[in-house]
Protein backbone atom coordinates (compact mmCIF):
# COMPACT_ATOMS: atom_id res chain seq x y z
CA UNK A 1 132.36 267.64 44.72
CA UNK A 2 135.62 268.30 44.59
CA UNK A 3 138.68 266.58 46.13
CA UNK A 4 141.08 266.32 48.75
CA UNK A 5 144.41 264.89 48.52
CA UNK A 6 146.64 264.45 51.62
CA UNK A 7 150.15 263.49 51.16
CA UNK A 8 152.00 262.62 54.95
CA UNK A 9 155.43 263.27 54.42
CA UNK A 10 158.66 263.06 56.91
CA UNK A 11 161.23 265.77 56.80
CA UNK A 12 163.31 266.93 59.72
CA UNK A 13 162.24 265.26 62.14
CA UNK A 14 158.59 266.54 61.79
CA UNK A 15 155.94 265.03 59.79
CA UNK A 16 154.28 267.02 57.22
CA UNK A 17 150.98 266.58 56.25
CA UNK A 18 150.59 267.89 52.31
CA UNK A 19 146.92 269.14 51.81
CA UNK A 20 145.94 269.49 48.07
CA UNK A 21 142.20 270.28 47.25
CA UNK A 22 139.01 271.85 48.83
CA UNK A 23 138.39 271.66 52.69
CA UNK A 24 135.47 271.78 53.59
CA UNK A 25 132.21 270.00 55.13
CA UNK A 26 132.73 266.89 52.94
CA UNK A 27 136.44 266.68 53.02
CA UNK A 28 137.68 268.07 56.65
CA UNK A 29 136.82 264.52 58.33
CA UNK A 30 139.76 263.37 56.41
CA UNK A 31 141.93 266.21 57.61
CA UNK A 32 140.48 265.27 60.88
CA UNK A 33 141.67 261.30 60.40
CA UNK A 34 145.38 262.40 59.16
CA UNK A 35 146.04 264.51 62.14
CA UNK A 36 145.06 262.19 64.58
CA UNK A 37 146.84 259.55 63.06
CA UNK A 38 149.50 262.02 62.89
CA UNK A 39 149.74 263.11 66.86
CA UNK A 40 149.25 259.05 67.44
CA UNK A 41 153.36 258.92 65.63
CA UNK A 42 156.73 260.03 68.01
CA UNK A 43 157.49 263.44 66.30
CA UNK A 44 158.96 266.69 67.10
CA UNK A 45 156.54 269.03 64.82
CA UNK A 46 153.51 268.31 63.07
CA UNK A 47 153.03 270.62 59.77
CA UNK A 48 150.10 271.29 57.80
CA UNK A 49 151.12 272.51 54.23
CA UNK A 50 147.99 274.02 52.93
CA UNK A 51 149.51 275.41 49.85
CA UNK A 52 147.70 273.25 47.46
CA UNK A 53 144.42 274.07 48.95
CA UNK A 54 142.13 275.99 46.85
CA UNK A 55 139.20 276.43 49.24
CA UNK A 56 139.03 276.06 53.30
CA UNK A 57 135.94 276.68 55.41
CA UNK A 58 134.73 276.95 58.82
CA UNK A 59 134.76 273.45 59.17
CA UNK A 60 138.37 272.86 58.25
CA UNK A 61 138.96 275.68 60.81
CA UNK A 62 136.97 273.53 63.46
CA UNK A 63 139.55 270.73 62.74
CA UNK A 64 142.42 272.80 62.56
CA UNK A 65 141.60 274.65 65.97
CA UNK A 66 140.77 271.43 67.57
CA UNK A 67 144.01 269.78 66.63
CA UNK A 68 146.19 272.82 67.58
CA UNK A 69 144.49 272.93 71.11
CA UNK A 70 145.89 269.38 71.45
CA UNK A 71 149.19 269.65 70.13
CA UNK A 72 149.60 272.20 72.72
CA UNK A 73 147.97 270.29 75.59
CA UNK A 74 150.11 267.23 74.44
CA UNK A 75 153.11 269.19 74.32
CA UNK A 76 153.45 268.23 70.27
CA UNK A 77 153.96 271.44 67.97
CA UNK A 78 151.56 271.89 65.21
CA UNK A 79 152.04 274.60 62.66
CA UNK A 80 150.40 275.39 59.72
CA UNK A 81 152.60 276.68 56.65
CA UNK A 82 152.16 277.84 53.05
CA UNK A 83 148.73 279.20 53.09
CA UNK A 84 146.98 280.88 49.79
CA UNK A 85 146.01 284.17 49.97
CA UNK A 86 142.57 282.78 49.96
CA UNK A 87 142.63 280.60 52.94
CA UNK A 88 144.56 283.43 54.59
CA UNK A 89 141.66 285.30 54.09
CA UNK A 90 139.56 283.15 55.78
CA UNK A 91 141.98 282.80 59.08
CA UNK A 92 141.94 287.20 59.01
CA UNK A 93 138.14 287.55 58.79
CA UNK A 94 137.44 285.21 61.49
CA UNK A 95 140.02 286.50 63.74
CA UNK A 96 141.65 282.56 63.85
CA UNK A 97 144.68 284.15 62.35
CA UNK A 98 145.46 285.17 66.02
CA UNK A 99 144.57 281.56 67.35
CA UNK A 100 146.61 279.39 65.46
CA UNK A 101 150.02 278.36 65.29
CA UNK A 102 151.47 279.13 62.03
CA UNK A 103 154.91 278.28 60.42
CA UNK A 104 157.14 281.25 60.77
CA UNK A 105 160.63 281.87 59.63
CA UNK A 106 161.04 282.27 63.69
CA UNK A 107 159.35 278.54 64.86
């Protein structure tokens, strides 16, 4: 099984969560634990860096749609940034690319 590494980082006034490994069925409870943990904290934007991610599944998507449905109902902003080609992939195919909030140049 492969890991998952989550470094939670301030910059700017937003917290940043640094993802580094596989999500997946074994690993996205700990995704789910950060972000909580994460919309618990005062803070203008919360940011999932998934550029060190080398693998994301549905269940990571569960998480990540779950999360951004409260970060919008709590009036927190949650974006996800620097996502792989391969995880972008995943977002396309199952039409989440159109669901979730990510980091633009623009937000």
């Amino acid at each position: 099984m492969a890991g998952l590494n989550i470094e939670v980082v301030e910059r700017d006034g937003s917290l940043v969560l640094c993802v580094e490994g596989e999500l997946d069925l074994a690993t996205s409870p700990l995704l789910d634990e950060q972000l909580e943990r994460a919309e618990a904290r005062e803070c203008s934007r919360i940011v999932v860096d998934l550029g060190g991610v080398g693998f994301l599944d549905s269940t990571a998507l569960g998480v990540l749609a779950k999360h951004a449905a409260v970060s919008d109902k709590d009036g927190q902003r949650l974006r996800i940034a620097n996502c792989p080609p391969q995880a972008m992939r995943v977002f396309t195919v199952t039409g989440m690319v159109d669901h979730l909030p990510f980091l633009t140049d623009e937000s």
